[in-house]
N, C-alpha and C. Protein backbone atom coordinates (compact mmCIF):
# COMPACT_ATOMS: atom_id res chain seq x y z
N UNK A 1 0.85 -1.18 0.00
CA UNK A 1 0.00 0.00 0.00
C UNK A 1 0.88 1.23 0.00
N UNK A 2 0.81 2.31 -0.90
CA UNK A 2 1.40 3.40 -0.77
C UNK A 2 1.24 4.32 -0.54
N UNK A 3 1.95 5.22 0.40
CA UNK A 3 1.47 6.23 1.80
C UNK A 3 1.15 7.66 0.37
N UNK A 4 0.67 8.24 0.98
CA UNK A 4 -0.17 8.96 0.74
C UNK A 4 1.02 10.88 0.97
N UNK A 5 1.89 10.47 1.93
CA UNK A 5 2.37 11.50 2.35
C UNK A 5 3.66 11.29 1.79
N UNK A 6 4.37 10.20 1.22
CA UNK A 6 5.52 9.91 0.82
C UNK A 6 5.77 9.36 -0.85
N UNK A 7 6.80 9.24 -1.41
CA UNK A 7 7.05 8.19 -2.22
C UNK A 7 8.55 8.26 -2.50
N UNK A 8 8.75 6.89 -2.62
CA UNK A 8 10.13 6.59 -2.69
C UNK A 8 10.68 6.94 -1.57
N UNK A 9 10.14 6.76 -0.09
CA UNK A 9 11.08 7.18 0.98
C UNK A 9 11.41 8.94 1.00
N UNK A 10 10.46 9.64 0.36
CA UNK A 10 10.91 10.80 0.33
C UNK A 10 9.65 11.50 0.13
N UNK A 11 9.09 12.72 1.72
CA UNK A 11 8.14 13.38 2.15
C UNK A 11 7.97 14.06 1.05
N UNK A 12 6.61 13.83 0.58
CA UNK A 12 6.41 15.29 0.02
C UNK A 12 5.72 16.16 0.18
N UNK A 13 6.62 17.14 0.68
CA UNK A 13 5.77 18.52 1.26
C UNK A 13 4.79 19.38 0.29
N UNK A 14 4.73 19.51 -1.01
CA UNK A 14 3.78 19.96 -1.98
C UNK A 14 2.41 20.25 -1.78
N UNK A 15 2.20 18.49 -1.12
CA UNK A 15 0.09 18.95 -0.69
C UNK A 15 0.33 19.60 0.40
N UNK A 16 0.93 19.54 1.43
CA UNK A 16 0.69 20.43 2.89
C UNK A 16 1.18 21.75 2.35
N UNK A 17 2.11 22.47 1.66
CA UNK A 17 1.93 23.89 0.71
C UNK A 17 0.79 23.99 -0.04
N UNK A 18 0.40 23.42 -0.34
CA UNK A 18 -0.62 23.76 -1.27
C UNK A 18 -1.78 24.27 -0.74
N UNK A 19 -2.06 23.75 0.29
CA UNK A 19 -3.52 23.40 1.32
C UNK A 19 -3.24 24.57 1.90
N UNK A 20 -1.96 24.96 2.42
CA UNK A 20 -2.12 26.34 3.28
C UNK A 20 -2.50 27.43 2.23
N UNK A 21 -1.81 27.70 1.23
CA UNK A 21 -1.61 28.50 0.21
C UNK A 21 -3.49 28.39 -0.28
N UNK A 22 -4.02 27.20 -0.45
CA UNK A 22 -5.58 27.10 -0.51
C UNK A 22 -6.28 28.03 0.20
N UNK A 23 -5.71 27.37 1.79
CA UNK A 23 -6.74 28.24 3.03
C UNK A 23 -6.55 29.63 3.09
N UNK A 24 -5.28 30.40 2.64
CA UNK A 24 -5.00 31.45 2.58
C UNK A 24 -5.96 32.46 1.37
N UNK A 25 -5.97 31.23 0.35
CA UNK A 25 -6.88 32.21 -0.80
C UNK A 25 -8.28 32.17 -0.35
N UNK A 26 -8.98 31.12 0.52
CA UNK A 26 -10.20 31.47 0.68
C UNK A 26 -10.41 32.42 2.11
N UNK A 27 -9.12 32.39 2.94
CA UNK A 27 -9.21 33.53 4.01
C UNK A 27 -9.47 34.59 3.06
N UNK A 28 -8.49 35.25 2.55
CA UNK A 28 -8.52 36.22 1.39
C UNK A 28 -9.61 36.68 0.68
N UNK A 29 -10.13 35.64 0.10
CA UNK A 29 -11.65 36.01 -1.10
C UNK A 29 -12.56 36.72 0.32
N UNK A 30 -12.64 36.77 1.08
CA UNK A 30 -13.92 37.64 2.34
C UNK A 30 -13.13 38.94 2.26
N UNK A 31 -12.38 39.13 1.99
CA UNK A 31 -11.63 40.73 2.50
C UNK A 31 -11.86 41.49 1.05
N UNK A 32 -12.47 40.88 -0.27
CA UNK A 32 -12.19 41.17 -1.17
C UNK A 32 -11.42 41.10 -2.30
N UNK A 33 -11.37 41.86 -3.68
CA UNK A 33 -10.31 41.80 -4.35
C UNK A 33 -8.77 41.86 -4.26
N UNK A 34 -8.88 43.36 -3.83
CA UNK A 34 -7.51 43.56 -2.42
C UNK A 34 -6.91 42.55 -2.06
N UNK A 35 -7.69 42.14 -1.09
CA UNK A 35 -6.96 41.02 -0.73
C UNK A 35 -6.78 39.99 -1.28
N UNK A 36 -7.83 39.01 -2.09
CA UNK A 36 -7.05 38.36 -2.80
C UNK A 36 -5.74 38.53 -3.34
N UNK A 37 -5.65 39.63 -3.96
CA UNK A 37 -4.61 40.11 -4.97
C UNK A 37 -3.18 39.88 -3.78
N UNK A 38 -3.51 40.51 -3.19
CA UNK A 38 -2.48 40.43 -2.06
C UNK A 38 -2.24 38.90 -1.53
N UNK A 39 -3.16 38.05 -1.32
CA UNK A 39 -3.06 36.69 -0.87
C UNK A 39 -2.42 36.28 -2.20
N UNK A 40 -2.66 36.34 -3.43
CA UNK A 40 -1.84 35.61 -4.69
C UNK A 40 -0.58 36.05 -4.87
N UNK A 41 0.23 37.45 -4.56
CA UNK A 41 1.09 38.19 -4.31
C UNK A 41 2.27 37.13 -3.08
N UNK A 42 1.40 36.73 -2.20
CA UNK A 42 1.85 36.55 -0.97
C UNK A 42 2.00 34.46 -0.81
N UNK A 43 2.03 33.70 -1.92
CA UNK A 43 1.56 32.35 -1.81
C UNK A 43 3.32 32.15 -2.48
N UNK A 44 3.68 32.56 -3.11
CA UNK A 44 4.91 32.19 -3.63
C UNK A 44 6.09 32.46 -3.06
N UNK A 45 5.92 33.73 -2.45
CA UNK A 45 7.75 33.44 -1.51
C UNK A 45 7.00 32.68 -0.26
N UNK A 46 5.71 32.73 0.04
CA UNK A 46 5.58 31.82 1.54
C UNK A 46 6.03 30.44 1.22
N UNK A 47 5.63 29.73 0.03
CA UNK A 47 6.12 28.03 -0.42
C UNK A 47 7.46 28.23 0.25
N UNK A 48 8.39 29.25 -0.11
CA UNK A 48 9.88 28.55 0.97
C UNK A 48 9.57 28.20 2.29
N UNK A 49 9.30 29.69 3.02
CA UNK A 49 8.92 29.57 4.35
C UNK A 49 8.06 28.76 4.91
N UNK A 50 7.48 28.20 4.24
CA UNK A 50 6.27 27.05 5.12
C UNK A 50 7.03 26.03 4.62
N UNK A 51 7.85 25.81 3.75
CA UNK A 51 8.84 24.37 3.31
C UNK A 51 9.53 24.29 4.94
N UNK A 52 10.22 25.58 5.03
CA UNK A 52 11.43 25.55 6.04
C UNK A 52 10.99 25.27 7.60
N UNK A 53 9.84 25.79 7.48
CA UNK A 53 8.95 25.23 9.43
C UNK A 53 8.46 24.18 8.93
N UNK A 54 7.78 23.52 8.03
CA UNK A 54 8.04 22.20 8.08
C UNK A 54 8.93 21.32 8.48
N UNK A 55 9.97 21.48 7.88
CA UNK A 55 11.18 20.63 7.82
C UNK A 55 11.77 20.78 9.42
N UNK A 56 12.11 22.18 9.98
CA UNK A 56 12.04 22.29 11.42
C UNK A 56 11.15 21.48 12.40
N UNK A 57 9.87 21.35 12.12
CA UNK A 57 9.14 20.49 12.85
C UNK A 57 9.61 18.97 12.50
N UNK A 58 9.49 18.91 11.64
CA UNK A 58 9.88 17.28 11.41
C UNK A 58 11.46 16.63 12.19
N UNK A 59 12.24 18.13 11.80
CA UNK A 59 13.38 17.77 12.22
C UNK A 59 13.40 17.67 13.98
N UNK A 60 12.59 18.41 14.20
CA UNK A 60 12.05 18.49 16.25
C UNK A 60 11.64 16.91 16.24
N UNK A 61 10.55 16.51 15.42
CA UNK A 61 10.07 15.13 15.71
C UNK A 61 10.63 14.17 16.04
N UNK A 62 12.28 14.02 14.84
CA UNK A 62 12.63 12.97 14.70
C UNK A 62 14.18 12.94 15.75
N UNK A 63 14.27 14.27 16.32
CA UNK A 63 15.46 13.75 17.51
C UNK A 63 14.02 13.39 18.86
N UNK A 64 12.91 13.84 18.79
CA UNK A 64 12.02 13.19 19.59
C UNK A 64 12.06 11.79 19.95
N UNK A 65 11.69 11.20 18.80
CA UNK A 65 11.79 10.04 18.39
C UNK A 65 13.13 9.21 18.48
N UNK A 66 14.04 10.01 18.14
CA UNK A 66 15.60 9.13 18.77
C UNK A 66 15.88 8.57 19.74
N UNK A 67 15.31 10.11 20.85
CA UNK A 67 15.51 10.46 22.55
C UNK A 67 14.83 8.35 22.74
N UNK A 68 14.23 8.69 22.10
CA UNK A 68 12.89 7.20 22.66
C UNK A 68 13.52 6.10 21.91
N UNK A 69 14.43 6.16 20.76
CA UNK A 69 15.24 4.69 20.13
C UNK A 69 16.27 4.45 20.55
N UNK A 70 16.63 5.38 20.94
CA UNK A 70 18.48 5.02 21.64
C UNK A 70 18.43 3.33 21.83
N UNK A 71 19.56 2.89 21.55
CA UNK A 71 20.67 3.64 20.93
C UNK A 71 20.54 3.77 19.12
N UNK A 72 19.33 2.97 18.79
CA UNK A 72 18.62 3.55 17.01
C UNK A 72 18.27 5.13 16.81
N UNK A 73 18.12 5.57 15.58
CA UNK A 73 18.15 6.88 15.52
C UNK A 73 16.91 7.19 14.12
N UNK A 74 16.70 8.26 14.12
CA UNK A 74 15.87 8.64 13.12
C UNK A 74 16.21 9.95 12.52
N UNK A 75 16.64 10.10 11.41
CA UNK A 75 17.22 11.45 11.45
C UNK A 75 16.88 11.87 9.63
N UNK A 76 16.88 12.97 9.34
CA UNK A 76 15.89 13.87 8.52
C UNK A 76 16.70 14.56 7.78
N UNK A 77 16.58 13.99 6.31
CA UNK A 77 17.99 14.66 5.46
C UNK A 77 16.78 15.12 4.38
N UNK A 78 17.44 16.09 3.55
CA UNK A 78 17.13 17.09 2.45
C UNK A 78 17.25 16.32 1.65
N UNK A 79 15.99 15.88 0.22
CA UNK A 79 17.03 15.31 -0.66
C UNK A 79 15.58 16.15 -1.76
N UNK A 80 16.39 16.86 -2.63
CA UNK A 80 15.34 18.04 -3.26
C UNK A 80 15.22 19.18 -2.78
N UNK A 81 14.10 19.39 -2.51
CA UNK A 81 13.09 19.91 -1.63
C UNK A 81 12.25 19.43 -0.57
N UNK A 82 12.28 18.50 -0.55
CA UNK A 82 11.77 17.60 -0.01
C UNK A 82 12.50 16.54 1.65
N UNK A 83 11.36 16.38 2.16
CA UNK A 83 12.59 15.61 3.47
C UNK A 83 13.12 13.95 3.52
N UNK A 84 13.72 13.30 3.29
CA UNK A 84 13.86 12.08 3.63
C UNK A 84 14.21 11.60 5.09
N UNK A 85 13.11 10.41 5.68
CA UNK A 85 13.76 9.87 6.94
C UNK A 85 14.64 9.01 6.88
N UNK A 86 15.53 8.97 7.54
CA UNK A 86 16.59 7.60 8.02
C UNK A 86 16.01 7.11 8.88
N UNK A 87 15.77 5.75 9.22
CA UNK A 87 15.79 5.11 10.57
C UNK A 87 17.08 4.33 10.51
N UNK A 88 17.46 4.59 11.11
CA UNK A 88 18.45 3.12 12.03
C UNK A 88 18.14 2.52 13.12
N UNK A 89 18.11 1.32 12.86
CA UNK A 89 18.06 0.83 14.08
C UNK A 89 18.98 0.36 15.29
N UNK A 90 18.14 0.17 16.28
CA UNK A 90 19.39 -0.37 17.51
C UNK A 90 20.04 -1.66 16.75
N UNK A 91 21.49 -1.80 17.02
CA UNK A 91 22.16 -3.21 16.63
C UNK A 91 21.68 -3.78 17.16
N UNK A 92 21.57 -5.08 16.58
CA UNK A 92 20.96 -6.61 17.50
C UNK A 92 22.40 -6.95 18.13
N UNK A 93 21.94 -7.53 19.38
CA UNK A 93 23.04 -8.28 19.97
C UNK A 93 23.28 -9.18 19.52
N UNK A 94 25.13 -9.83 19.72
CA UNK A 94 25.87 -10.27 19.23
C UNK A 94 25.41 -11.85 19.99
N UNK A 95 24.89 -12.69 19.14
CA UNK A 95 24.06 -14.01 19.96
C UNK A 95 25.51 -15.27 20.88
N UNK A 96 25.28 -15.57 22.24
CA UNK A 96 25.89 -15.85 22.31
C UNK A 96 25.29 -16.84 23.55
N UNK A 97 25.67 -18.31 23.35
CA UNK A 97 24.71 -19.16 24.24
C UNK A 97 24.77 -18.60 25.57
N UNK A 98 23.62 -18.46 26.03
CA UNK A 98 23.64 -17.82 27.58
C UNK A 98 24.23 -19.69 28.39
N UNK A 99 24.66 -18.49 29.72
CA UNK A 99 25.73 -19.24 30.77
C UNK A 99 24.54 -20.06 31.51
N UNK A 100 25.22 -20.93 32.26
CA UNK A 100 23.88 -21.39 33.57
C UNK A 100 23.92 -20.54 34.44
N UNK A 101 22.32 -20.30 34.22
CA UNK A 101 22.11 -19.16 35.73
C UNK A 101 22.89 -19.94 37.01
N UNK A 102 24.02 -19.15 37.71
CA UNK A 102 24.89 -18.45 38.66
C UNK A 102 23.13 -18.81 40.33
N UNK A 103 23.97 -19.49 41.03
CA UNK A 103 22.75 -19.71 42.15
C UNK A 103 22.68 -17.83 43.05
N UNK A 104 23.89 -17.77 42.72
CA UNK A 104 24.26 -15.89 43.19
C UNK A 104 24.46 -14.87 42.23
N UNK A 105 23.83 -14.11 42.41
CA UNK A 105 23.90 -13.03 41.61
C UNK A 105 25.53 -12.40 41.15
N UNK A 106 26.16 -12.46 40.28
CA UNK A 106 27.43 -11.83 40.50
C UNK A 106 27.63 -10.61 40.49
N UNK A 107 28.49 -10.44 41.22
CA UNK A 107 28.46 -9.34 42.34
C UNK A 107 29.77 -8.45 41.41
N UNK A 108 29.38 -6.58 41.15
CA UNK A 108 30.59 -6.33 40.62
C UNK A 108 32.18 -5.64 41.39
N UNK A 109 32.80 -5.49 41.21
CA UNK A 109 33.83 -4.62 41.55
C UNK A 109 33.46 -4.24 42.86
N UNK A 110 34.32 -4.60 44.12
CA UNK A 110 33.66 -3.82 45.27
C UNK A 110 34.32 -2.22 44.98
N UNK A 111 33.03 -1.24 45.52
CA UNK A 111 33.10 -0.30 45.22
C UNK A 111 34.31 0.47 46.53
N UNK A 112 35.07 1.84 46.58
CA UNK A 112 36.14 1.78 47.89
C UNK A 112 34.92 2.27 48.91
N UNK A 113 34.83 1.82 50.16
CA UNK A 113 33.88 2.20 51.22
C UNK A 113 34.68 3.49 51.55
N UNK A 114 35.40 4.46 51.52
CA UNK A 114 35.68 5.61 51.70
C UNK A 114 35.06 6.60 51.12
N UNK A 115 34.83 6.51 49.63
CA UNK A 115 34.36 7.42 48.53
C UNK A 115 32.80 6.73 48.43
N UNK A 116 32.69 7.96 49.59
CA UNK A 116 30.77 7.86 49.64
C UNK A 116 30.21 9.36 49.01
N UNK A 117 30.83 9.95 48.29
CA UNK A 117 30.06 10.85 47.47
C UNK A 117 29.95 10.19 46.33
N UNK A 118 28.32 10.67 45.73
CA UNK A 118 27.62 10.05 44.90
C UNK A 118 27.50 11.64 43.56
N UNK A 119 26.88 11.18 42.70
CA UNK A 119 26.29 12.05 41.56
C UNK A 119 24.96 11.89 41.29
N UNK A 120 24.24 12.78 40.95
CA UNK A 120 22.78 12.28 40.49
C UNK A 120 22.76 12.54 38.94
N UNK A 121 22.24 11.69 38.26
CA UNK A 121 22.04 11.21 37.38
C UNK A 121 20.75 11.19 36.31
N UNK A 122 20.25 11.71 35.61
CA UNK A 122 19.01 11.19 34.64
C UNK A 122 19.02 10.86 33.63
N UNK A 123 17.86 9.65 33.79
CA UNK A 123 18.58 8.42 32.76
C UNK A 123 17.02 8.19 32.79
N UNK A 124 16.91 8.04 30.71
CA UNK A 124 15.66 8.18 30.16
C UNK A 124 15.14 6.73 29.70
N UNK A 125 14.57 5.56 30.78
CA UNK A 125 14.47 4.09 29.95
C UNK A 125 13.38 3.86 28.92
N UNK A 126 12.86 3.68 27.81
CA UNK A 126 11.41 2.96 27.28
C UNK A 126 10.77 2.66 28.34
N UNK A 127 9.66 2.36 28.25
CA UNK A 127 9.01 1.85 29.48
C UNK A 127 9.06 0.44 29.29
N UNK A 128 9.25 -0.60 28.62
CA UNK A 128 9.33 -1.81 28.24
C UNK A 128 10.79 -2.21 29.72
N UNK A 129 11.70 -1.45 28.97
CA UNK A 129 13.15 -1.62 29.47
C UNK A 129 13.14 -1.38 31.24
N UNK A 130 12.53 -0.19 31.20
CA UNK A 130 11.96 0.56 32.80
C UNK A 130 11.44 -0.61 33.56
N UNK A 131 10.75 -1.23 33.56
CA UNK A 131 9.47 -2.43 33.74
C UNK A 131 10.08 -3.68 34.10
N UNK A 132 11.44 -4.10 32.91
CA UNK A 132 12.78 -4.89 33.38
C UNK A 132 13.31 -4.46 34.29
N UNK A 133 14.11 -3.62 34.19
CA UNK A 133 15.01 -3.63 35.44
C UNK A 133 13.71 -3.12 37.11
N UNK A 134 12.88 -2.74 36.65
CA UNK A 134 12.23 -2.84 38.10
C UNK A 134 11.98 -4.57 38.49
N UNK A 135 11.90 -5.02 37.66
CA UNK A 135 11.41 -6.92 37.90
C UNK A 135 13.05 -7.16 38.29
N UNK A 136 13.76 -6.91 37.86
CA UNK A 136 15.00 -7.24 38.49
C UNK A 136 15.25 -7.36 39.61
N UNK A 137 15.69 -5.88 39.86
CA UNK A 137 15.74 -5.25 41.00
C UNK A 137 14.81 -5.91 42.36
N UNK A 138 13.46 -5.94 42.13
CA UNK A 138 12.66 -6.80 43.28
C UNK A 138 13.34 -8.16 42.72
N UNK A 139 13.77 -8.63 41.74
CA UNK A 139 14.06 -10.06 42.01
C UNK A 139 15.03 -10.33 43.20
N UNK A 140 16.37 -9.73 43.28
CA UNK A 140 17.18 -9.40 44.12
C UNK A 140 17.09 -9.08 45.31
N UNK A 141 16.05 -8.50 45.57
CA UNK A 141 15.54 -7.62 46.95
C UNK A 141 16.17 -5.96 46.83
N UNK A 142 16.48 -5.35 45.92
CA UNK A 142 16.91 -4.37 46.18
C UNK A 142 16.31 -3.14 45.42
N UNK A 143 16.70 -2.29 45.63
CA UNK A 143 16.12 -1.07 45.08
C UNK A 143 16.25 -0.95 43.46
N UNK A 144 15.51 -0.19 42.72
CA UNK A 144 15.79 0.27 41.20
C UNK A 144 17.31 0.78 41.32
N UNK A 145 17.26 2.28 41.82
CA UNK A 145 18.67 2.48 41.79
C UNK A 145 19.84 1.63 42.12
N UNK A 146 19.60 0.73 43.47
CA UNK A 146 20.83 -0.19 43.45
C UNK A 146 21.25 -0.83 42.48
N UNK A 147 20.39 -1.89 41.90
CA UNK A 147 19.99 -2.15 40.79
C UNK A 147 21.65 -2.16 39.75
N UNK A 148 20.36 -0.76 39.51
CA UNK A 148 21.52 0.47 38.15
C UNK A 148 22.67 0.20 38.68
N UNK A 149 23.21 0.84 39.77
CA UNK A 149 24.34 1.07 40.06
C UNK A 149 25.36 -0.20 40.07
N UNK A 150 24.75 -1.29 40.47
CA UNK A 150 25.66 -3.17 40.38
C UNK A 150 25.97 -2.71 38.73
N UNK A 151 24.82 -2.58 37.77
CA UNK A 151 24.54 -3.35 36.50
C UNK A 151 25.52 -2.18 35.84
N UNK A 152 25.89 -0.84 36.45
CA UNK A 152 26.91 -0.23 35.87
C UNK A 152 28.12 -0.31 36.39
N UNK A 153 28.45 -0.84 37.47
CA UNK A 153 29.77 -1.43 37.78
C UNK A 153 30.31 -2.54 37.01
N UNK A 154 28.89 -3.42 36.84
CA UNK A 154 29.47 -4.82 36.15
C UNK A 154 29.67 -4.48 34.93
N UNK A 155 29.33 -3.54 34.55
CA UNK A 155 29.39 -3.42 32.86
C UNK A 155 30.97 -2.57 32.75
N UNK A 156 31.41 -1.83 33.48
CA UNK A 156 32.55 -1.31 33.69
C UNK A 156 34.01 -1.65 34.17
N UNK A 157 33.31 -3.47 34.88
CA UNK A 157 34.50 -3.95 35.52
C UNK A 157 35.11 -4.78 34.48
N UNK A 158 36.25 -5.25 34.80
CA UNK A 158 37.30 -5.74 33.37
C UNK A 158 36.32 -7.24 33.61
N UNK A 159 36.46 -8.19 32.05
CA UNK A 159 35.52 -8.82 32.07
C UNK A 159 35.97 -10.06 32.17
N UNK A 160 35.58 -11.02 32.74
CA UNK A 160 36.41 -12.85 33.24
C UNK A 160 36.30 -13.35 31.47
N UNK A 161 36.96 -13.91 31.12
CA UNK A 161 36.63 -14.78 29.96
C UNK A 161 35.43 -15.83 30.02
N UNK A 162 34.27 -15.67 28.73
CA UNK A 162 33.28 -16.85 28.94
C UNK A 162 34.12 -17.79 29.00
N UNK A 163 32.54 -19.32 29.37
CA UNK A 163 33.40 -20.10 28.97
C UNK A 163 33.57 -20.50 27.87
N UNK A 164 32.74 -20.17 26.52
CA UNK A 164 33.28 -20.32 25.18
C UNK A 164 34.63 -20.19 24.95
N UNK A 165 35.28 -18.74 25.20
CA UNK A 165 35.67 -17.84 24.92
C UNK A 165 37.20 -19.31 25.67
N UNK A 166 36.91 -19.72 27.06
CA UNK A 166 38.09 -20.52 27.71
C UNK A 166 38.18 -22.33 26.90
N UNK A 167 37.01 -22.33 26.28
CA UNK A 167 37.21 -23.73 25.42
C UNK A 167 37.52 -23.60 24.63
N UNK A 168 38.03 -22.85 24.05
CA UNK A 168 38.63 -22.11 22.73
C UNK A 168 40.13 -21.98 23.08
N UNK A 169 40.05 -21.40 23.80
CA UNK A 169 41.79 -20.92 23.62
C UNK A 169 42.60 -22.02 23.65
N UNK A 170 43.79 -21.84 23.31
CA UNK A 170 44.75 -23.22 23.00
C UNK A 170 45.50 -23.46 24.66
N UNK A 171 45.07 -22.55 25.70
CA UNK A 171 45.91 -22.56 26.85
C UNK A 171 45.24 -23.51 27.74
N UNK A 172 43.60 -23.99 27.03
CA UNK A 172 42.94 -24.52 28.24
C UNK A 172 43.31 -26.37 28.57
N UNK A 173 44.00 -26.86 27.60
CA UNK A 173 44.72 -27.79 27.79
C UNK A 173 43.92 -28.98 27.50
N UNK A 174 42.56 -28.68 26.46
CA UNK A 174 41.55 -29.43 26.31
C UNK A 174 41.04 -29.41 25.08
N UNK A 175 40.75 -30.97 24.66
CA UNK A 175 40.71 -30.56 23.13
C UNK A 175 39.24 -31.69 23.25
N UNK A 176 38.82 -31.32 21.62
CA UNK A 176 37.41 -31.97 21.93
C UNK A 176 37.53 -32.36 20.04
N UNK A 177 36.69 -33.43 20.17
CA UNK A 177 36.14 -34.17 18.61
C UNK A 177 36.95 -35.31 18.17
N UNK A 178 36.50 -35.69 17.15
CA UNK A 178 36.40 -37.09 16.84
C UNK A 178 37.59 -37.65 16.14
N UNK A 179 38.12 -38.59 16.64
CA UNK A 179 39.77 -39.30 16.11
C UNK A 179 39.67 -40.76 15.90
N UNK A 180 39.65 -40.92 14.19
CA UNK A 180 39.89 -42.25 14.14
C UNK A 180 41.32 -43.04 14.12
């Protein structure tokens, strides 16, 4: 089915100029000739200017819309006159057989118990994502913020080798498959 507002991936602003430039001539026809004359006078340098707050709005929309894809993006290029969207999306993660759930949570980096000043922070989740780490967090017994704060240590602390990653290497002193 083909959109109505687009083709070929590329907005076209033409009917939304046109329609104003419309409403403007029938504002106009009540004031008279005058004014008409003046509204027909006045429809051709406006086509830039109503191109250009278009494109401003759209361009407001689509870092809107980013704010909410992170780390995917949506972003609003010129191609004509006209606007084209990009989407990108978030990368898919890199698939990798999950471990056996750990009977303990692993625990990251102890943090130094001296350096008890903190920062505050705002941090914008989907609500999908938001909804996770709150199910987490009560899984654990602990707060949202604690939470955050483990899951950004662990992500920051230097990382153990999987065990893929240790059946692999030639150091593990273990070899596997079939010898006739």
């Amino acid at each position: 089915m083909a959109s109505k507002w687009c083709h070929s991936g590329v907005m076209d602003l033409t009917r939304y100029v046109d329609e104003l430039q419309h409403q403007l001539a029938t504002a106009a026809a009540a004031g008279g000739e005058e004014a008409r004359e003046l509204a027909s006078r006045m429809t051709a340098p406006l086509d830039a200017a109503v191109r250009l707050v278009l494109l401003e709005a759209l361009s407001t929309a689509a870092n809107e819309i980013t704010a909410d894809l992170a780390p995917g993006s949506v972003d609003v290029r010129l191609r004509g006159r006209d606007p084209e969207f990009v989407v990108t999306p978030a990368p898919a993660p890199a698939f990798e057989a999950p471990e056996p759930a750990a009977a303990e949570p692993v625990r990251p980096t102890v943090l130094d118990p001296d350096d008890v000043s903190t920062s505050r922070t705002t941090l914008r989740l989907p609500d999908q994502l938001k909804s996770q780490a709150e199910a987490a967090a009560a899984r654990e017994g602990v707060s949202v913020n604690t939470w955050l704060v483990r899951a950004v240590a662990a992500a920051l602390a230097p990382a153990a080798p999987s065990r893929a990653a240790a059946r692999n290497s030639s150091t593990s002193g273990r070899l596997t498959g079939w010898v006739r």
